[in-house]
N, C-alpha and C. Protein backbone atom coordinates (compact mmCIF):
# COMPACT_ATOMS: atom_id res chain seq x y z
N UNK A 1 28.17 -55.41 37.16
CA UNK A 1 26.92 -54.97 37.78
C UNK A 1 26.04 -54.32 36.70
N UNK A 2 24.93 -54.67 37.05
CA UNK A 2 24.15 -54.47 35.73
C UNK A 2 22.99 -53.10 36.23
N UNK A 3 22.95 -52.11 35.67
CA UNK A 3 21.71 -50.84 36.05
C UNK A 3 20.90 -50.31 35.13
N UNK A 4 19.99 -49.73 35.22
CA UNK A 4 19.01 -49.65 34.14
C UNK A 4 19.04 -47.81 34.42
N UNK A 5 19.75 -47.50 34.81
CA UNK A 5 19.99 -45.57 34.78
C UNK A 5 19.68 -45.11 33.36
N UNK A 6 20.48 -45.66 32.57
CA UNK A 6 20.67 -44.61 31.01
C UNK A 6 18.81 -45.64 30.69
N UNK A 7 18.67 -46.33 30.70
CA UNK A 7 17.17 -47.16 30.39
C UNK A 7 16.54 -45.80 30.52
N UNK A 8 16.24 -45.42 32.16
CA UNK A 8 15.20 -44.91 32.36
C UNK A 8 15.32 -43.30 31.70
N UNK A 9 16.82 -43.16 31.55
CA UNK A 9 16.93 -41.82 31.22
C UNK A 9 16.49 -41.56 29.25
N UNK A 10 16.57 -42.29 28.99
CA UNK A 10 15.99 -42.53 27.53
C UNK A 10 14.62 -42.71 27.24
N UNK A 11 13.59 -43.06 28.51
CA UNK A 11 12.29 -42.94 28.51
C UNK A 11 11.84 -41.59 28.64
N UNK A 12 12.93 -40.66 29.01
CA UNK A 12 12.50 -39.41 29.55
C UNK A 12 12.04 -38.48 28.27
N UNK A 13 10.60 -38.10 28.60
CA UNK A 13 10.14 -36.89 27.32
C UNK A 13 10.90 -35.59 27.74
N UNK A 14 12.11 -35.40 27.12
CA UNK A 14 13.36 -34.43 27.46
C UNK A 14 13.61 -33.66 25.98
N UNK A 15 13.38 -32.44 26.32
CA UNK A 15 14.64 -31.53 24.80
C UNK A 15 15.23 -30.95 25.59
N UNK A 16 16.83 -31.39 24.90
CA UNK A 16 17.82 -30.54 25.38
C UNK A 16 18.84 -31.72 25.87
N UNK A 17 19.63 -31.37 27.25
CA UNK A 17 20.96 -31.99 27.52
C UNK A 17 20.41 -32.22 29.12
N UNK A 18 20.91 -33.08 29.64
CA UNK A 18 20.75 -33.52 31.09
C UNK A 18 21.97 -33.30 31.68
N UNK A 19 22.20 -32.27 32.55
CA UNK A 19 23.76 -31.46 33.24
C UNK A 19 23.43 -32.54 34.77
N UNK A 20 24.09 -33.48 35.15
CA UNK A 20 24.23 -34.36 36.61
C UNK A 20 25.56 -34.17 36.75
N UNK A 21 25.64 -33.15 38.42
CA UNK A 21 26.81 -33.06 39.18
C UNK A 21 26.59 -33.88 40.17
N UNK A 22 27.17 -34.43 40.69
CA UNK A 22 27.50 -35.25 41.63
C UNK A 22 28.70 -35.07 42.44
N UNK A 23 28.46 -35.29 44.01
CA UNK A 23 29.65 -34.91 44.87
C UNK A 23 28.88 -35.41 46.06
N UNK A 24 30.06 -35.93 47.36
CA UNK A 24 29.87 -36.33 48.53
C UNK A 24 29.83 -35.53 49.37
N UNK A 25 29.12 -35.70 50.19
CA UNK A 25 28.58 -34.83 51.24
C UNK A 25 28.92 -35.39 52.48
N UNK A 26 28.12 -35.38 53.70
CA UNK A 26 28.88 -35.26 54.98
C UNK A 26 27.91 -37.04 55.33
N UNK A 27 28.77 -37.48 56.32
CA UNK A 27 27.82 -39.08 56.33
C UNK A 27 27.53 -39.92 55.26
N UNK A 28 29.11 -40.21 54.41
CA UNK A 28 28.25 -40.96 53.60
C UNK A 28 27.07 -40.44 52.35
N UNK A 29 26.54 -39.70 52.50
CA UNK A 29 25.40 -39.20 51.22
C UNK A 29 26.38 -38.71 50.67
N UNK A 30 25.30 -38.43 48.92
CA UNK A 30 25.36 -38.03 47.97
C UNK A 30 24.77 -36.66 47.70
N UNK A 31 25.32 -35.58 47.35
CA UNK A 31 24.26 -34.41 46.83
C UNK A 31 24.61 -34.41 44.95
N UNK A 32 23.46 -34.32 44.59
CA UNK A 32 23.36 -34.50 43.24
C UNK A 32 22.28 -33.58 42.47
N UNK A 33 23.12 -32.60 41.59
CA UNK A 33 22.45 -31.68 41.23
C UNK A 33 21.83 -31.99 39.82
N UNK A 34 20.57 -31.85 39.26
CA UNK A 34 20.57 -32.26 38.04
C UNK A 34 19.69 -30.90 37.23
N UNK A 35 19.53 -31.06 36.33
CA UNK A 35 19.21 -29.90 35.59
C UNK A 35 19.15 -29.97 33.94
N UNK A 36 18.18 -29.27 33.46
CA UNK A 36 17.99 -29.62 31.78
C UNK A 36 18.92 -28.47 31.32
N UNK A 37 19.20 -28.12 30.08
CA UNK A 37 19.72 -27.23 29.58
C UNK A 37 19.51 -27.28 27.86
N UNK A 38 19.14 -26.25 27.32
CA UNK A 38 18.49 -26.48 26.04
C UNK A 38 19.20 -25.07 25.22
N UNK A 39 20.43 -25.60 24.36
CA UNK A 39 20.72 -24.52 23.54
C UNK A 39 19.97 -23.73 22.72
N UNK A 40 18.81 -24.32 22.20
CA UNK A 40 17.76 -23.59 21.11
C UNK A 40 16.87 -23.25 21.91
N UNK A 41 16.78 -22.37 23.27
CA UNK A 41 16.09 -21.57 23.65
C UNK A 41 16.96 -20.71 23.77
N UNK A 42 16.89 -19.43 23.15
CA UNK A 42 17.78 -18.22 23.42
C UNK A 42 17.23 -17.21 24.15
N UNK A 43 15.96 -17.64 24.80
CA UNK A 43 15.47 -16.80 26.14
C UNK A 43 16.37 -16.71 27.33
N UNK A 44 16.94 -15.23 27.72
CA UNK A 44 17.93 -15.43 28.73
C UNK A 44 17.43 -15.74 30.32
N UNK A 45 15.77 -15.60 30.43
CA UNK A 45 15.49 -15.89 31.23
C UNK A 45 15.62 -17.39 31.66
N UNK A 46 15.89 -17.96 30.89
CA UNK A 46 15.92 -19.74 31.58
C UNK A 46 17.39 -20.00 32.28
N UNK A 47 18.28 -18.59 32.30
CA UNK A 47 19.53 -18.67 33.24
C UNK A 47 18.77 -18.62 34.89
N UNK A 48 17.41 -18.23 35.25
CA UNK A 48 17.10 -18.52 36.13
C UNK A 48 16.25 -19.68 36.77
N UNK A 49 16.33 -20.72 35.88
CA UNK A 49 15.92 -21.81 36.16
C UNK A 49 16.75 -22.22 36.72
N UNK A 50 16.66 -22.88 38.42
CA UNK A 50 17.73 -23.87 39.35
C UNK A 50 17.65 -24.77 39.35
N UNK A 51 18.85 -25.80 39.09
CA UNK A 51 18.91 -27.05 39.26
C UNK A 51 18.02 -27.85 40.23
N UNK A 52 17.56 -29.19 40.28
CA UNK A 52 16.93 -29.96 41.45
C UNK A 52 18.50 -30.37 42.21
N UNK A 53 18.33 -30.28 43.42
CA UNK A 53 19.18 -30.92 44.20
C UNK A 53 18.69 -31.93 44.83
N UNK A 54 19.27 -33.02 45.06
CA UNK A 54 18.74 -34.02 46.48
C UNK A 54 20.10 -34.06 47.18
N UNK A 55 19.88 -34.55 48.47
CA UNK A 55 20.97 -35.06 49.42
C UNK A 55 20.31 -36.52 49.57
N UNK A 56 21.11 -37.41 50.10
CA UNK A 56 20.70 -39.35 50.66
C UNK A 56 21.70 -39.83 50.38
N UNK A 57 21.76 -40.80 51.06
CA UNK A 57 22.62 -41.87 50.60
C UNK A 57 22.43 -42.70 49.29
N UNK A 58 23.04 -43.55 48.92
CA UNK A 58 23.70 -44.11 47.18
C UNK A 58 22.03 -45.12 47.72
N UNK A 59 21.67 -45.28 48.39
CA UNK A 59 21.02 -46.74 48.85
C UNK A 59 19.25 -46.10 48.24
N UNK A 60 19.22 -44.53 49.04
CA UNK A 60 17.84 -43.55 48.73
C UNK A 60 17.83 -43.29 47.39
N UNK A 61 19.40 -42.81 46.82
CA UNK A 61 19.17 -42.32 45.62
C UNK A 61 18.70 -43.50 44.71
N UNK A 62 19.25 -44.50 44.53
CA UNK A 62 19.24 -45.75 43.66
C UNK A 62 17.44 -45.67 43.71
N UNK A 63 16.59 -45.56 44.88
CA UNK A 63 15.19 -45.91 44.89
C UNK A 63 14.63 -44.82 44.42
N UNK A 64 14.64 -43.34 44.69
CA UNK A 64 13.84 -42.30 45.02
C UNK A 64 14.62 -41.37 43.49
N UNK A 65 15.46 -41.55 43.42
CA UNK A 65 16.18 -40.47 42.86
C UNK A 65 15.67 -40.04 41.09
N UNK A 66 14.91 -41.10 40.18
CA UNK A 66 13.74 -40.47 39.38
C UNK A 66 12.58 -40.22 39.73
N UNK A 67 11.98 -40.46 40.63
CA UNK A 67 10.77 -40.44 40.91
C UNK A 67 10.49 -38.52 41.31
N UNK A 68 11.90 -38.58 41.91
CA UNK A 68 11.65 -37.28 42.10
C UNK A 68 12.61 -36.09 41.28
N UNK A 69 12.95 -36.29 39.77
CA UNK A 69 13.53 -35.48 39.39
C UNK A 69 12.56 -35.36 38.14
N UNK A 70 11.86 -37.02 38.07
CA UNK A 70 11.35 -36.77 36.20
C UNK A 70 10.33 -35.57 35.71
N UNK A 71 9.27 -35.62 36.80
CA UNK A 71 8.59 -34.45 36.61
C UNK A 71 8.88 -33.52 36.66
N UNK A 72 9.96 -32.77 37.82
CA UNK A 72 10.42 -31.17 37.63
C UNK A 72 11.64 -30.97 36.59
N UNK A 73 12.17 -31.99 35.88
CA UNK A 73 12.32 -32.14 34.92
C UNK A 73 11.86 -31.68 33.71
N UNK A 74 10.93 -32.56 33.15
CA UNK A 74 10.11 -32.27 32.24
C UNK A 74 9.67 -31.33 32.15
N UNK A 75 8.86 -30.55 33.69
CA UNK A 75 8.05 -28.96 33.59
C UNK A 75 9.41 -28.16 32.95
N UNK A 76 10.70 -28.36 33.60
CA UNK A 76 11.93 -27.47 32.87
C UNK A 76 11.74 -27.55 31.49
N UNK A 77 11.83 -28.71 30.86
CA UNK A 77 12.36 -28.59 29.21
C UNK A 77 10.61 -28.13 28.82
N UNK A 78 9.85 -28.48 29.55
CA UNK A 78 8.47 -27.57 28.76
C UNK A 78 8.60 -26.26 28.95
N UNK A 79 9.16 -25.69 30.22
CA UNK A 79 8.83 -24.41 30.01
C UNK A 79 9.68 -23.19 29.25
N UNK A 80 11.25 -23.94 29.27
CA UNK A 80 12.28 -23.82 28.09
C UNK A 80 11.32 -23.42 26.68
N UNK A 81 11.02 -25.26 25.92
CA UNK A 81 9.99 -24.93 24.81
C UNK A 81 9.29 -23.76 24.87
N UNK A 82 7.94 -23.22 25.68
CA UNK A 82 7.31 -22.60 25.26
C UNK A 82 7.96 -21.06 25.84
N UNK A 83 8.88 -20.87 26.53
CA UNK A 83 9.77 -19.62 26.42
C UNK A 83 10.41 -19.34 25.19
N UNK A 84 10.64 -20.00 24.42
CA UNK A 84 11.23 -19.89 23.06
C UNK A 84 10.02 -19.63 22.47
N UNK A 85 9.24 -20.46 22.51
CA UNK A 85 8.27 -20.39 21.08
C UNK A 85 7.47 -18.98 21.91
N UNK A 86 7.41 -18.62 22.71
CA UNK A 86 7.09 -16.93 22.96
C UNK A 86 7.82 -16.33 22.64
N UNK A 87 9.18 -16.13 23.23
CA UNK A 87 10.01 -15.02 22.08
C UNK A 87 10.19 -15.22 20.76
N UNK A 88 10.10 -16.69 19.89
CA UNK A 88 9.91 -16.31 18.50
C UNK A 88 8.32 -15.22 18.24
N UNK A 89 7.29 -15.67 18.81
CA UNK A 89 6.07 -15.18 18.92
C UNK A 89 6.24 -13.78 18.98
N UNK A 90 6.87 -13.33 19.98
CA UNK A 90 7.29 -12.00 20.26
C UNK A 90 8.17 -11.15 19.27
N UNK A 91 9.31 -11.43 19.00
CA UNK A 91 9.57 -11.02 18.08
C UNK A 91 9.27 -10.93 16.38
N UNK A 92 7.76 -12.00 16.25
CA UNK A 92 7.25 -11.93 14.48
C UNK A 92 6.56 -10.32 15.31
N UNK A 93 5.97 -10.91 16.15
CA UNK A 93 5.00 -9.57 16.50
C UNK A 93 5.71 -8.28 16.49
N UNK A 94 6.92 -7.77 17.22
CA UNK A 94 7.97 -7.16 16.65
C UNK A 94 7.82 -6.55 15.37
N UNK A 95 8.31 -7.52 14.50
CA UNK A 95 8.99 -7.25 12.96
C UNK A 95 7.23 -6.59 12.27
N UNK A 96 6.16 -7.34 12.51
CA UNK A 96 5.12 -7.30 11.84
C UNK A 96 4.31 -5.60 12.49
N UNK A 97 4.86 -5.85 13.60
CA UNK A 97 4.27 -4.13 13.72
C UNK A 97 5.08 -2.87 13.29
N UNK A 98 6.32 -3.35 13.13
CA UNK A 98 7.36 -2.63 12.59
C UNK A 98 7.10 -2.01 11.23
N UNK A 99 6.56 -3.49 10.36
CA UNK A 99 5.94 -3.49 8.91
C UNK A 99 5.07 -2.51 8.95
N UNK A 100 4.14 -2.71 9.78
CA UNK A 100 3.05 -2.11 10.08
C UNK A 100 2.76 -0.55 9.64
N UNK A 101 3.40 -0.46 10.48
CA UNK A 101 4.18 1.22 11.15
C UNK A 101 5.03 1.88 9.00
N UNK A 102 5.90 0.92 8.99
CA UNK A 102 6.34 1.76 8.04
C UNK A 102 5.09 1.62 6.97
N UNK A 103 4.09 0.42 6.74
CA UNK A 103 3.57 0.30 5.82
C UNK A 103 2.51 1.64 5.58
N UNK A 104 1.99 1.78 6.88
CA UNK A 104 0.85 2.94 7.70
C UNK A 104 1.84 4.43 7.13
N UNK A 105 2.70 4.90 7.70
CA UNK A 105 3.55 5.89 6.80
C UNK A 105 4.06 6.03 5.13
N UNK A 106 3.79 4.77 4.45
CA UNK A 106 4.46 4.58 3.14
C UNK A 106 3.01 5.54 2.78
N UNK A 107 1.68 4.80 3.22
CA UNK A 107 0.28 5.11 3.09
C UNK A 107 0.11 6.55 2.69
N UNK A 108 0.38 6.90 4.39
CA UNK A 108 0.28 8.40 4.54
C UNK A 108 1.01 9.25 3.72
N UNK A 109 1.76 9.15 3.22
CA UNK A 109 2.65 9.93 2.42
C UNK A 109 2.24 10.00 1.32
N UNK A 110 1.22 8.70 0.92
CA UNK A 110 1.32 8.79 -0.74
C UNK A 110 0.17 9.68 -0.65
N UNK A 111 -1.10 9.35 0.57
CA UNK A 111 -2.32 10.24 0.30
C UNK A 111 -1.59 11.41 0.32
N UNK A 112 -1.31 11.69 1.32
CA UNK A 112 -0.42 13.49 1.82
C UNK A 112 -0.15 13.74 0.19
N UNK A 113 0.83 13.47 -0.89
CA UNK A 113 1.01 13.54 -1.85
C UNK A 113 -0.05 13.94 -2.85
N UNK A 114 -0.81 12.89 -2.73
CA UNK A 114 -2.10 12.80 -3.90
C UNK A 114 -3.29 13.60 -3.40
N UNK A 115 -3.60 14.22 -2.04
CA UNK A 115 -4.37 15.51 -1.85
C UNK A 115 -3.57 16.43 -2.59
N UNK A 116 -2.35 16.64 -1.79
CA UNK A 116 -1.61 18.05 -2.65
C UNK A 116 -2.33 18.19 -4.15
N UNK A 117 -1.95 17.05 -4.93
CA UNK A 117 -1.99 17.45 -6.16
C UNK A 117 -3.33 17.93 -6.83
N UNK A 118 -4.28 17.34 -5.71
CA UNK A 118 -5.46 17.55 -6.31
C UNK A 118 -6.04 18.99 -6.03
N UNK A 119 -5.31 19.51 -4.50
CA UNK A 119 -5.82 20.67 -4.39
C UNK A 119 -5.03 21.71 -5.56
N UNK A 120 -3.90 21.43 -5.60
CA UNK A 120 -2.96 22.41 -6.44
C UNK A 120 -3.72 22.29 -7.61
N UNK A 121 -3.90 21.56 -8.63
CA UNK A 121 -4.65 21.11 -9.47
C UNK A 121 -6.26 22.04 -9.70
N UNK A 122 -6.91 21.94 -8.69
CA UNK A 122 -7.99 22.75 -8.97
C UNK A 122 -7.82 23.98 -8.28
N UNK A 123 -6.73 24.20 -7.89
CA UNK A 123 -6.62 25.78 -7.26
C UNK A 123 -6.30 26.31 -8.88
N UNK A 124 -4.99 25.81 -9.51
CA UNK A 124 -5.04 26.23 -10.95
C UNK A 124 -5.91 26.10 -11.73
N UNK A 125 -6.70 25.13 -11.96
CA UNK A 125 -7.75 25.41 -12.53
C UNK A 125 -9.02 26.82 -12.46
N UNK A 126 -9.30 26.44 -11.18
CA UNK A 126 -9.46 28.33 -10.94
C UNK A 126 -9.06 29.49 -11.14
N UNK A 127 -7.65 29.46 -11.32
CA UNK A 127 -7.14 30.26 -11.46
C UNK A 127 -7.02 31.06 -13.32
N UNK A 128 -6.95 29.80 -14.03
CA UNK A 128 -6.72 30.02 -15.50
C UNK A 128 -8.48 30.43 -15.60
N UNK A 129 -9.41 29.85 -15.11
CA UNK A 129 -10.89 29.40 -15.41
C UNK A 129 -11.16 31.67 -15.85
N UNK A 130 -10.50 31.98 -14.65
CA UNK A 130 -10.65 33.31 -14.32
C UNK A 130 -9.87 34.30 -15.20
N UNK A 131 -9.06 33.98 -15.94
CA UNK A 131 -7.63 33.96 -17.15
C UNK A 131 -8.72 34.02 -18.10
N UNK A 132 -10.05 33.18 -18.20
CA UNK A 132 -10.66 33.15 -19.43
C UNK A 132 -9.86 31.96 -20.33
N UNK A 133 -8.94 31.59 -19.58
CA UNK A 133 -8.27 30.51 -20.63
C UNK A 133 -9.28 28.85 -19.78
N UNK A 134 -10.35 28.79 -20.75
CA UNK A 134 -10.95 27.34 -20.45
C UNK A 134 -10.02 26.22 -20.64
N UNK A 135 -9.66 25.66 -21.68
CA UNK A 135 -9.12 25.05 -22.19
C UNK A 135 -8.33 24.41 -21.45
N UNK A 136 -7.03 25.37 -20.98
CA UNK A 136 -5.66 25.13 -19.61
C UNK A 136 -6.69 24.59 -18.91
N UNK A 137 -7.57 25.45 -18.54
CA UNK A 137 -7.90 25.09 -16.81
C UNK A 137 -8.67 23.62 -16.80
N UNK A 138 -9.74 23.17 -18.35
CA UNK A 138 -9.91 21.88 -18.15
C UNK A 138 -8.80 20.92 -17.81
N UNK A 139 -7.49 21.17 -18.40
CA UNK A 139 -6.42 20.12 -18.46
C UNK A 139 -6.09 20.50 -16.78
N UNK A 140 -6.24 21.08 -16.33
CA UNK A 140 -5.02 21.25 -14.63
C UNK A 140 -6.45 20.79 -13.69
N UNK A 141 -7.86 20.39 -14.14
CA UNK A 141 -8.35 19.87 -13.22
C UNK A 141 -8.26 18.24 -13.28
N UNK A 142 -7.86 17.24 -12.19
CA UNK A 142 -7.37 16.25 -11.97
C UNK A 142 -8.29 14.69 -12.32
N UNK A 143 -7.63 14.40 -12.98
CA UNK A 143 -8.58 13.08 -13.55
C UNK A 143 -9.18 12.47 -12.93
N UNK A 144 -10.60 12.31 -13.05
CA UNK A 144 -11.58 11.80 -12.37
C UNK A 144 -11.04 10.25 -11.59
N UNK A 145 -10.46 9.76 -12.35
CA UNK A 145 -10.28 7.85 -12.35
C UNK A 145 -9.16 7.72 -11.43
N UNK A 146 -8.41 8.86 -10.81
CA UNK A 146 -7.22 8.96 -10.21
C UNK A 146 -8.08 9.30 -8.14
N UNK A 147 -9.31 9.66 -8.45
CA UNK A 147 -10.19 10.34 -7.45
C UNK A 147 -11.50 9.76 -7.51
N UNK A 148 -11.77 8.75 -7.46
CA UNK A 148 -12.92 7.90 -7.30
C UNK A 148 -13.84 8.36 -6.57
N UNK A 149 -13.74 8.74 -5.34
CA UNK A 149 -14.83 9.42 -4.28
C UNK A 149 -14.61 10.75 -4.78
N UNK A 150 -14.04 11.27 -5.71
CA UNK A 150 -14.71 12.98 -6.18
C UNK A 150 -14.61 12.40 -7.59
N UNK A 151 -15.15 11.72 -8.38
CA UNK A 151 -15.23 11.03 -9.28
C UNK A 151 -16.29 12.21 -10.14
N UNK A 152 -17.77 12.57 -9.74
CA UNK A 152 -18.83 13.10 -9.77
C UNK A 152 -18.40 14.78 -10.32
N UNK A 153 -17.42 15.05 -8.81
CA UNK A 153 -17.39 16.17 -9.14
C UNK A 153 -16.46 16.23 -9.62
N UNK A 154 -15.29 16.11 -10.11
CA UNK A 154 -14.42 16.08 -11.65
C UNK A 154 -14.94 16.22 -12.79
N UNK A 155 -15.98 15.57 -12.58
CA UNK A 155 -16.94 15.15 -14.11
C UNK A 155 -17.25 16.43 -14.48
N UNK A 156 -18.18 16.96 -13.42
CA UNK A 156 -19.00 18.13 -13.79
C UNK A 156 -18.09 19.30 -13.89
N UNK A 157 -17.27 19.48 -13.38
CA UNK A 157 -16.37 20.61 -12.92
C UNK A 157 -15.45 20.52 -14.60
N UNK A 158 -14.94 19.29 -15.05
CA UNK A 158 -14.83 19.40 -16.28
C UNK A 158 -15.87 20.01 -17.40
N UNK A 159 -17.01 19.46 -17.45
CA UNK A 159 -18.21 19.52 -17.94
C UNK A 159 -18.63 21.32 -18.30
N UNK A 160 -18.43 21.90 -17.12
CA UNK A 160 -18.56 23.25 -17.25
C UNK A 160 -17.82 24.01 -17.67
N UNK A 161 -16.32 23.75 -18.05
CA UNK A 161 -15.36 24.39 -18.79
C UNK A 161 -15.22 24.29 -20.13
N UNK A 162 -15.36 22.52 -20.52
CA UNK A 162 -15.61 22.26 -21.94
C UNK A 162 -16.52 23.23 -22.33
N UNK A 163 -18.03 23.37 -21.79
CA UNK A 163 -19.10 24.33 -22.31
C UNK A 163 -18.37 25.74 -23.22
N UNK A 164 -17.34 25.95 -22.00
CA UNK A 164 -17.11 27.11 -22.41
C UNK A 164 -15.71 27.49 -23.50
N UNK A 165 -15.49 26.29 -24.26
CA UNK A 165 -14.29 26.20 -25.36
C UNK A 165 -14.83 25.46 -26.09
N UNK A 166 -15.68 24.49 -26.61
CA UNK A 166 -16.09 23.32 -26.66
C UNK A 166 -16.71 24.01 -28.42
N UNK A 167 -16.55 24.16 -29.96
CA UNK A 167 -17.43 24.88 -30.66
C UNK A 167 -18.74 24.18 -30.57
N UNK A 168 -19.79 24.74 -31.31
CA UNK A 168 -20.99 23.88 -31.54
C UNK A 168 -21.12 22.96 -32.93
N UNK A 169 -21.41 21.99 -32.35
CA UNK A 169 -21.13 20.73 -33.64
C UNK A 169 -22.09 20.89 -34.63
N UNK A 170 -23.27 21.22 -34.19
CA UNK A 170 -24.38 21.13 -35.08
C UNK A 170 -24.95 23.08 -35.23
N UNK A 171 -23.82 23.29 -35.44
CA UNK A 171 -23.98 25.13 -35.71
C UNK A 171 -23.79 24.62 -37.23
N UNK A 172 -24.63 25.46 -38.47
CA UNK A 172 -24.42 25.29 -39.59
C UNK A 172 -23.39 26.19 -40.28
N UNK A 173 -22.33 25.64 -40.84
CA UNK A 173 -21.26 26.29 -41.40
C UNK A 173 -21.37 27.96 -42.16
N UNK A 174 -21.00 28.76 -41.87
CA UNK A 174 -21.18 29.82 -42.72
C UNK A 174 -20.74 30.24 -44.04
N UNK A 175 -21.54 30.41 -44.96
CA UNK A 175 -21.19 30.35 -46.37
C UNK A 175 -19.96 31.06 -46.95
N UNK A 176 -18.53 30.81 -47.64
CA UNK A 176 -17.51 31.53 -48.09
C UNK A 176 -17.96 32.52 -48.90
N UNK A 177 -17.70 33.69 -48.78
CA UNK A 177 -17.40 35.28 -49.70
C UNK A 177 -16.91 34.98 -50.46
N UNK A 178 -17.21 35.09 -51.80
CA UNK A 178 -15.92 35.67 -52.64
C UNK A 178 -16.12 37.01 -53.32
N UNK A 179 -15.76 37.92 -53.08
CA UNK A 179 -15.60 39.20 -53.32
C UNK A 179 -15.28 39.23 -55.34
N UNK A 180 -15.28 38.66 -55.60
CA UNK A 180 -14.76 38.55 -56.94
C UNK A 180 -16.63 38.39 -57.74
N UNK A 181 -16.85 37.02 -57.38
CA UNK A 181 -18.32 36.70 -57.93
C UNK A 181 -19.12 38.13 -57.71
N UNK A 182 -19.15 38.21 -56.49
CA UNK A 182 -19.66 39.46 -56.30
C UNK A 182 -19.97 41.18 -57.54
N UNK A 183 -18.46 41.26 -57.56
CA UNK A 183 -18.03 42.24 -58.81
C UNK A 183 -18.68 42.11 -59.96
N UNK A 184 -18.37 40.76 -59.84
CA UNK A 184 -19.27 40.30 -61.44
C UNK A 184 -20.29 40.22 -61.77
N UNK A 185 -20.99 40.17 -60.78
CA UNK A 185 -22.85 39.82 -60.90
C UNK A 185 -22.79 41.56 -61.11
N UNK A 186 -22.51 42.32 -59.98
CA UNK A 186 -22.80 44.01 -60.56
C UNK A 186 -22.63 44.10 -61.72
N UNK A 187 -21.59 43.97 -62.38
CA UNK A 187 -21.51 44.92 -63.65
C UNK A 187 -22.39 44.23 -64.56
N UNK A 188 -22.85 42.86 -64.66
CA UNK A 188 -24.34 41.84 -65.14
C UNK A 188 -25.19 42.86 -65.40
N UNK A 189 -25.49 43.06 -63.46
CA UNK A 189 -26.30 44.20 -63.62
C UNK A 189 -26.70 45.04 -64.21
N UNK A 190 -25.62 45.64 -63.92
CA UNK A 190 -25.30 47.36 -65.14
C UNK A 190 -25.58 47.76 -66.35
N UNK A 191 -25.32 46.19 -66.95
CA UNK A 191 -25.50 45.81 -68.71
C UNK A 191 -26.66 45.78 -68.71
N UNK A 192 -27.49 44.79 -68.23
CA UNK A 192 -28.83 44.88 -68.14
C UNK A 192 -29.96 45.47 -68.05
N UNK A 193 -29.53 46.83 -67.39
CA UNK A 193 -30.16 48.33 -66.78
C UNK A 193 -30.00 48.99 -68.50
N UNK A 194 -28.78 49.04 -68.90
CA UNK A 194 -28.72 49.64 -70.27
C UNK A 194 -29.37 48.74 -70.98
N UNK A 195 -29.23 47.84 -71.36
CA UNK A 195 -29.97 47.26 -72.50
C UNK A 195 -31.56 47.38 -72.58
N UNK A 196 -31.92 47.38 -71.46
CA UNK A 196 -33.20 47.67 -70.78
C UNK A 196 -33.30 48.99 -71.00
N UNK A 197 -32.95 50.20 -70.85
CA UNK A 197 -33.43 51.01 -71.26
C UNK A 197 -32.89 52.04 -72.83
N UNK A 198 -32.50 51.09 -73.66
CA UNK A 198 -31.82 51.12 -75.30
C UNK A 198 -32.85 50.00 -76.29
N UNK A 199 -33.46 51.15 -77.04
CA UNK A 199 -33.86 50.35 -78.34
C UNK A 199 -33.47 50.85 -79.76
N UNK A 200 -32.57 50.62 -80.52
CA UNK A 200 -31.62 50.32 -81.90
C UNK A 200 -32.91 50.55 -82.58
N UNK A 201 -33.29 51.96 -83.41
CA UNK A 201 -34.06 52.57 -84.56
C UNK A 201 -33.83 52.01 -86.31
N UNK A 202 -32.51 52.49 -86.09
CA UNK A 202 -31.91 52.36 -87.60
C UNK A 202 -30.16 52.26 -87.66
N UNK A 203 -29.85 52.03 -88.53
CA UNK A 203 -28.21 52.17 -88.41
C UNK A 203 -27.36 53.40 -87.82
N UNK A 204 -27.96 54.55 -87.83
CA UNK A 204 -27.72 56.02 -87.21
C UNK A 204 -28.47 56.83 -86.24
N UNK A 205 -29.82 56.03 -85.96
CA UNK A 205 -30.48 56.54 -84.63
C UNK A 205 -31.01 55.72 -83.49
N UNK A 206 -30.86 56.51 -82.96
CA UNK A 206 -31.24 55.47 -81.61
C UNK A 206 -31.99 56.45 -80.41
N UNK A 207 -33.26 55.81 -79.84
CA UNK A 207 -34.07 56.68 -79.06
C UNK A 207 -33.56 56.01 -77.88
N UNK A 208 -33.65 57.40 -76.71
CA UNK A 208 -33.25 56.34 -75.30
C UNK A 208 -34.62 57.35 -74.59
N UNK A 209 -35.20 56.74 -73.40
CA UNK A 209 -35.95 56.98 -73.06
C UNK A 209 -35.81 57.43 -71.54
């Protein structure tokens, strides 16, 4: 006897496994349970998807019996598919807000961090500024390039401390002492004052004035 069952069942747009129980019922009929089942959906909700049942005789089923399974069929293994491809969906969304979350805290921590330093930073700076030690306090105020939006005021806030350590470049050098040259030009002097007032008469006299 020749049937075209597995034919039609191979036309079927199906993912997954086709579960057909079969058993006799009262009068002759057939009850025949059929049902998709799809291991690569790991949604546990598709344990509440119910089988199609029919009851008829071998004579109904042979006529009726795809006509009325192929479509609630198919809606099964579609709605299998897109139950899966929602919980993969669901769970990137999951992992990615997860990311999220720690990425948003990695954030916060580093600003939390990098205020500190900047306030600590120019609190010491104030602090030495007042020390009279310029110099320290330029170095403990926080590098401009590290603080982009206080970029300005780094600048200046540096700017006004250098002023005050900073020598003047174009101050003209002050001339070296030597205490020695000095000595010497006096006693020049001295000689000069005498000779200046000494004029040599004769070999034994001499007038001073």
């Amino acid at each position: 006897m020749e049937t075209n069952f597995f034919r039609i069942v191979s036309q079927m747009d199906i993912n997954g496994e086709i579960h057909l129980i079969i058993s006799k019922g009262e009068n002759n009929s057939l009850v025949v349970a059929t049902m998709v089942q799809n291991d690569k959906c790991t949604d546990r909700a598709k344990e509440f998807i119910t089988p199609i049942t029919l009851r008829g005789t071998a004579e109904l089923m042979d006529k009726g019996y795809f006509l009325r399974i192929r479509q609630p069929l198919k809606d099964a293994s579609e709605l299998m598919d897109n139950m899966e491809a929602f919980k993969k969906q669901m769970d990137e969304a999951k992992r990615k807000s997860a990311m999220a979350r720690e990425s948003a805290d990695r954030e916060k921590k580093a600003n939390d961090a990098k205020e500190k330093k900047y306030a600590e930073g120019m609190q010491k700076a104030e602090e030495l500024e007042r020390e009279g030690k310029f110099r320290e306090a330029w170095m403990k105020v926080p590098d401009p390039s590290e603080y982009p939006e206080r970029a300005d005021l780094l600048r200046t806030r540096r700017e006004q401390l250098s002023a005050r350590f900073a020598p003047d470049l174009f101050a003209p050098p002050a001339p070296p002492q030597d205490n020695r040259q000095e000595g010497k030009a006096d006693d020049n002097i001295a000689q000069l004052e005498t000779f200046a007032t000494t004029e040599e008469i004769g070999d034994d006299e001499e007038i001073e004035y």
